[in-house]
C-alpha atoms as a PDB file:
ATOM      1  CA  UNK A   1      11.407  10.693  -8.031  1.00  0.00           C
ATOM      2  CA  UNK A   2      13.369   7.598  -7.839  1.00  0.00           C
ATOM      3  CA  UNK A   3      11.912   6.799  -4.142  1.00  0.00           C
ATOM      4  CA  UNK A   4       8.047   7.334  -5.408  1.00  0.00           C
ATOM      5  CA  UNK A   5       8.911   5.100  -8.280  1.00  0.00           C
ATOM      6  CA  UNK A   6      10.243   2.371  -5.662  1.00  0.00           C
ATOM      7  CA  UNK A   7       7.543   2.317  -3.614  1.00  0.00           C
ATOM      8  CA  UNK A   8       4.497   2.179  -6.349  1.00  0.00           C
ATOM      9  CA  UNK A   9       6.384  -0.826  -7.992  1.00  0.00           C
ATOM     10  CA  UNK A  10       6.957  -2.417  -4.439  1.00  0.00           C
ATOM     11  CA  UNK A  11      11.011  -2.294  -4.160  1.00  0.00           C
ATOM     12  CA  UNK A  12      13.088  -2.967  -1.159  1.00  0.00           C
ATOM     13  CA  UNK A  13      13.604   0.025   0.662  1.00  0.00           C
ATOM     14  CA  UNK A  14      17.275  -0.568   0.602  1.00  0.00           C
ATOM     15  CA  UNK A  15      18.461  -1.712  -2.824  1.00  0.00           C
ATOM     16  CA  UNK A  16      15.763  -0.963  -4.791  1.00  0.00           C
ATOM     17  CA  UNK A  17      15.812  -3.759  -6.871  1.00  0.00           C
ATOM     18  CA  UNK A  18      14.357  -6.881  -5.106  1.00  0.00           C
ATOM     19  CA  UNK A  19      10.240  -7.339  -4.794  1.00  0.00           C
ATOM     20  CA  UNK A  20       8.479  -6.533  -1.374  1.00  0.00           C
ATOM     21  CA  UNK A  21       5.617  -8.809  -2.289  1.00  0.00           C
ATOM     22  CA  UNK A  22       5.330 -12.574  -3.275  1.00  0.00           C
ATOM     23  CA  UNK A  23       1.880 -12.288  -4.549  1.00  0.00           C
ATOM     24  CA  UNK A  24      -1.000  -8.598  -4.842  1.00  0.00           C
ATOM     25  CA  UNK A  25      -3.493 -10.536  -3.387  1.00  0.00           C
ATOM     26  CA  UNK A  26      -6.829 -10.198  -4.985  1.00  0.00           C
ATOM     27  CA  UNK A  27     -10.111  -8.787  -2.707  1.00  0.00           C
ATOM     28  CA  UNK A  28     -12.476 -10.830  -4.850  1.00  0.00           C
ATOM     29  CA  UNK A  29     -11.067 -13.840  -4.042  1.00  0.00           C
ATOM     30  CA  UNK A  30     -10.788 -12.836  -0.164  1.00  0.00           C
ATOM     31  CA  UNK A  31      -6.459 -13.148  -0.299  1.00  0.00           C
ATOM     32  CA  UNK A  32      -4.451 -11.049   1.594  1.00  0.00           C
ATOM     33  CA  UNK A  33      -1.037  -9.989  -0.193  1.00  0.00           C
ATOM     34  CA  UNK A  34       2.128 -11.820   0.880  1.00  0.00           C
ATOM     35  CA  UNK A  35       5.487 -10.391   1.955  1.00  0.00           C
ATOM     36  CA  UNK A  36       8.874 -11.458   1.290  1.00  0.00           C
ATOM     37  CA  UNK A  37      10.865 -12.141   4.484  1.00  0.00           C
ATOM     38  CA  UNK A  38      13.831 -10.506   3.309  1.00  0.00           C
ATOM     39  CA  UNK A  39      14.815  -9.349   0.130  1.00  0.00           C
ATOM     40  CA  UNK A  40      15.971 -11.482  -2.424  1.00  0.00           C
ATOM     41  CA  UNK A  41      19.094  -9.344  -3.867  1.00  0.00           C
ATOM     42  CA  UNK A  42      20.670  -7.542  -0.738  1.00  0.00           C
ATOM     43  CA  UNK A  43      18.729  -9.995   2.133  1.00  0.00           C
ATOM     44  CA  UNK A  44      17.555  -6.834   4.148  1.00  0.00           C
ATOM     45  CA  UNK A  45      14.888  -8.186   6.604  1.00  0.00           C
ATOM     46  CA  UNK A  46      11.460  -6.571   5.948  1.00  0.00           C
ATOM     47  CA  UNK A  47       9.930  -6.928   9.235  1.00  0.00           C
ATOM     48  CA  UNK A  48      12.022  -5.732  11.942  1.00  0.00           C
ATOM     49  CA  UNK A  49       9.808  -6.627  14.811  1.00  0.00           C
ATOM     50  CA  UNK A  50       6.334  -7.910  16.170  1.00  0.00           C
ATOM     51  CA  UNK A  51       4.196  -5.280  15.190  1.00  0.00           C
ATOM     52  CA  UNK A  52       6.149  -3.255  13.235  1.00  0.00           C
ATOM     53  CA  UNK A  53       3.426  -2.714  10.479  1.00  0.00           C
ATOM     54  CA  UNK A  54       1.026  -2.053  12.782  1.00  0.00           C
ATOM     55  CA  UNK A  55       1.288   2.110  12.076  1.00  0.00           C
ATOM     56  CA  UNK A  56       0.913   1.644   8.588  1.00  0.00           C
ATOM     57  CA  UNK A  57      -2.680   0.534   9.644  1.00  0.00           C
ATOM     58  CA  UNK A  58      -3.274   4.352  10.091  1.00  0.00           C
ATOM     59  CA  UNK A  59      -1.235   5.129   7.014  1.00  0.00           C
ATOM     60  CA  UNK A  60      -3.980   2.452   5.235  1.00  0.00           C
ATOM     61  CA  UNK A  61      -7.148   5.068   6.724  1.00  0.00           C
ATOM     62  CA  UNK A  62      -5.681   8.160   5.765  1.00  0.00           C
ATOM     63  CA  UNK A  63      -5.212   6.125   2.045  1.00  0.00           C
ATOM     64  CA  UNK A  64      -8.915   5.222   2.324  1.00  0.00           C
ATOM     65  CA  UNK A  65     -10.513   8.337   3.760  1.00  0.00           C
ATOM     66  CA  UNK A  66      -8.307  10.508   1.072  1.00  0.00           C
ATOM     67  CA  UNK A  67     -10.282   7.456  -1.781  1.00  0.00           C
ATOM     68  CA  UNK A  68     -13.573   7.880   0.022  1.00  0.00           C
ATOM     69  CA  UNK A  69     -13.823  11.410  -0.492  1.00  0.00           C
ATOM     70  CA  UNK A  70     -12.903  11.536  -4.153  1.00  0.00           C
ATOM     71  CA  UNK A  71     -15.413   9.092  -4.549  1.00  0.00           C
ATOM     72  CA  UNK A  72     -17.997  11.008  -2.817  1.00  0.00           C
ATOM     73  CA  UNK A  73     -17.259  13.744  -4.603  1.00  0.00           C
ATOM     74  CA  UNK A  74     -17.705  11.867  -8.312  1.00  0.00           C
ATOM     75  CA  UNK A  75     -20.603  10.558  -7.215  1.00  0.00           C
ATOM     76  CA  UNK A  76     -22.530  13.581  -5.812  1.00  0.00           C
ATOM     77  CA  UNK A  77     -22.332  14.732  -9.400  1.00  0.00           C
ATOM     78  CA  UNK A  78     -24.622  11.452 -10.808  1.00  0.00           C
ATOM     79  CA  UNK A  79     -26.667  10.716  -8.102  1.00  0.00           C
ATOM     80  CA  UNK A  80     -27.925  12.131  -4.537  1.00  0.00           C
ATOM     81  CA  UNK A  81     -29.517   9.391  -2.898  1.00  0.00           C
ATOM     82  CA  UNK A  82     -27.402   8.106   0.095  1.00  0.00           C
ATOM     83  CA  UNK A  83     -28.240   4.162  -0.814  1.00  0.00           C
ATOM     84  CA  UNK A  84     -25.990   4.990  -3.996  1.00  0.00           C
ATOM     85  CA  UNK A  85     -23.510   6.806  -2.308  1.00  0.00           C
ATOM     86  CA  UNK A  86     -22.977   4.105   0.753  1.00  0.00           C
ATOM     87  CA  UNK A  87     -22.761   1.183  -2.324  1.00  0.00           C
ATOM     88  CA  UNK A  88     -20.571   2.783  -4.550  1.00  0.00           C
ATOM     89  CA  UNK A  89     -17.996   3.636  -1.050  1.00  0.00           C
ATOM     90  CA  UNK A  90     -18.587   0.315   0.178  1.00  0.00           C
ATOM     91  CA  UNK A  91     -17.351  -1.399  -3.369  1.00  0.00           C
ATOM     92  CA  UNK A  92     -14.364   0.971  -4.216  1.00  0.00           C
ATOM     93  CA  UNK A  93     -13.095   0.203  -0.906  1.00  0.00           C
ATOM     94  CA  UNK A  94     -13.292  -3.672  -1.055  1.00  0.00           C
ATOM     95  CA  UNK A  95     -11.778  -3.118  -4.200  1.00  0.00           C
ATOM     96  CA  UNK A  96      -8.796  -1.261  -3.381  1.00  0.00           C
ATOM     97  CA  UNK A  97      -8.190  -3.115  -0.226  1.00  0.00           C
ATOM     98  CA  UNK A  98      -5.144  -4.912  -1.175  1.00  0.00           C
ATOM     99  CA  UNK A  99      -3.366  -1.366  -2.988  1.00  0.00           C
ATOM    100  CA  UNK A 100      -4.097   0.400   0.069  1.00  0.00           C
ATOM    101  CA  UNK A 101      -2.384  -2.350   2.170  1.00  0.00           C
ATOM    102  CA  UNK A 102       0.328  -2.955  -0.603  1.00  0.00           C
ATOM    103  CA  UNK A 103       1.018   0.814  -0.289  1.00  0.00           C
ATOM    104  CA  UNK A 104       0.394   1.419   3.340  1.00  0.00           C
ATOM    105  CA  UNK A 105       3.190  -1.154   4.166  1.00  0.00           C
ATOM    106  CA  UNK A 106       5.650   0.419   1.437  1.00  0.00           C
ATOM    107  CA  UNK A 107       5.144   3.894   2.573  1.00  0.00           C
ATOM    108  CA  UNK A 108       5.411   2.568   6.363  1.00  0.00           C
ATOM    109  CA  UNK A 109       9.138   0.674   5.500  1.00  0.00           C
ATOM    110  CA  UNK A 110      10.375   3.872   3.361  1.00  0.00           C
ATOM    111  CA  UNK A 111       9.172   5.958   6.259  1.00  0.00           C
ATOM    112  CA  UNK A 112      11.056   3.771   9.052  1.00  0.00           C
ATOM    113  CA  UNK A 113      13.028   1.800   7.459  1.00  0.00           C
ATOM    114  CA  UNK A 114      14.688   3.338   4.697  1.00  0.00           C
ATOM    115  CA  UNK A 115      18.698   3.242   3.566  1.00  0.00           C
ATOM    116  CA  UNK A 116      19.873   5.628   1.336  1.00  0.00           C
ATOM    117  CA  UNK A 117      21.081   3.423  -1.756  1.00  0.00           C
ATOM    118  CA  UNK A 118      24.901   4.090  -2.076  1.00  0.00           C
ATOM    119  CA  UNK A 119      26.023   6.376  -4.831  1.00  0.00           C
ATOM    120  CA  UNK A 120      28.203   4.915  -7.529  1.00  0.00           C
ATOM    121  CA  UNK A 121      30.684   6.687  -9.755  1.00  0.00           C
END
């Protein structure tokens, strides 16, 4: 449990205790989120090479697809017509833009790049 807890609060991979992200980034204001170059308690690197991140693009659509059909499904219960449907999909997906790439990169780096934390007694 401790692993899902580091990952929805954005913790290094490694320690645990330093912030993946500088800034959330905010989809109304068109901003991407930042990363941290390396962590700020145990200085483990974040991105390991040129397009390392690039597999958590298709962790990102699974993330969205998974959304876009719980969305679908809440909104076949209030309304039929497709212009409603495509609209609602079209703003809870601009919306969580930035959690889906917040958590796409998180689940990517405990995927690939995890450490297991070192036990103290």
């Amino acid at each position: 449990m401790s692993q899902f807890k580091d990952i929805i609060t954005e913790k290094c991979p490694v320690c645990g205790e330093g912030h993946v992200f500088k800034t959330k980034g905010n989809p109304l204001l068109f901003q991407l989120p930042k990363m941290e170059e390396h962590c700020a308690v145990c200085h483990h690197k974040f991105l390991k090479e040129p397009g390392f991140f690039y597999g958590a693009m298709y962790v990102s659509y699974g993330l969205t697809v998974a959304e876009m059909l719980i969305v679908v499904a809440i909104v076949q219960f209030f309304s039929t017509e497709i212009k409603i449907l495509l609209s609602v999909i079209a703003v809870v997906a601009i919306l969580l833009s930035t959690f889906n790439f917040r958590l796409s990169r998180m689940l990517w780096m405990y995927m690939f790049d995890h450490r297991k934390k070192e036990v103290t007694q």
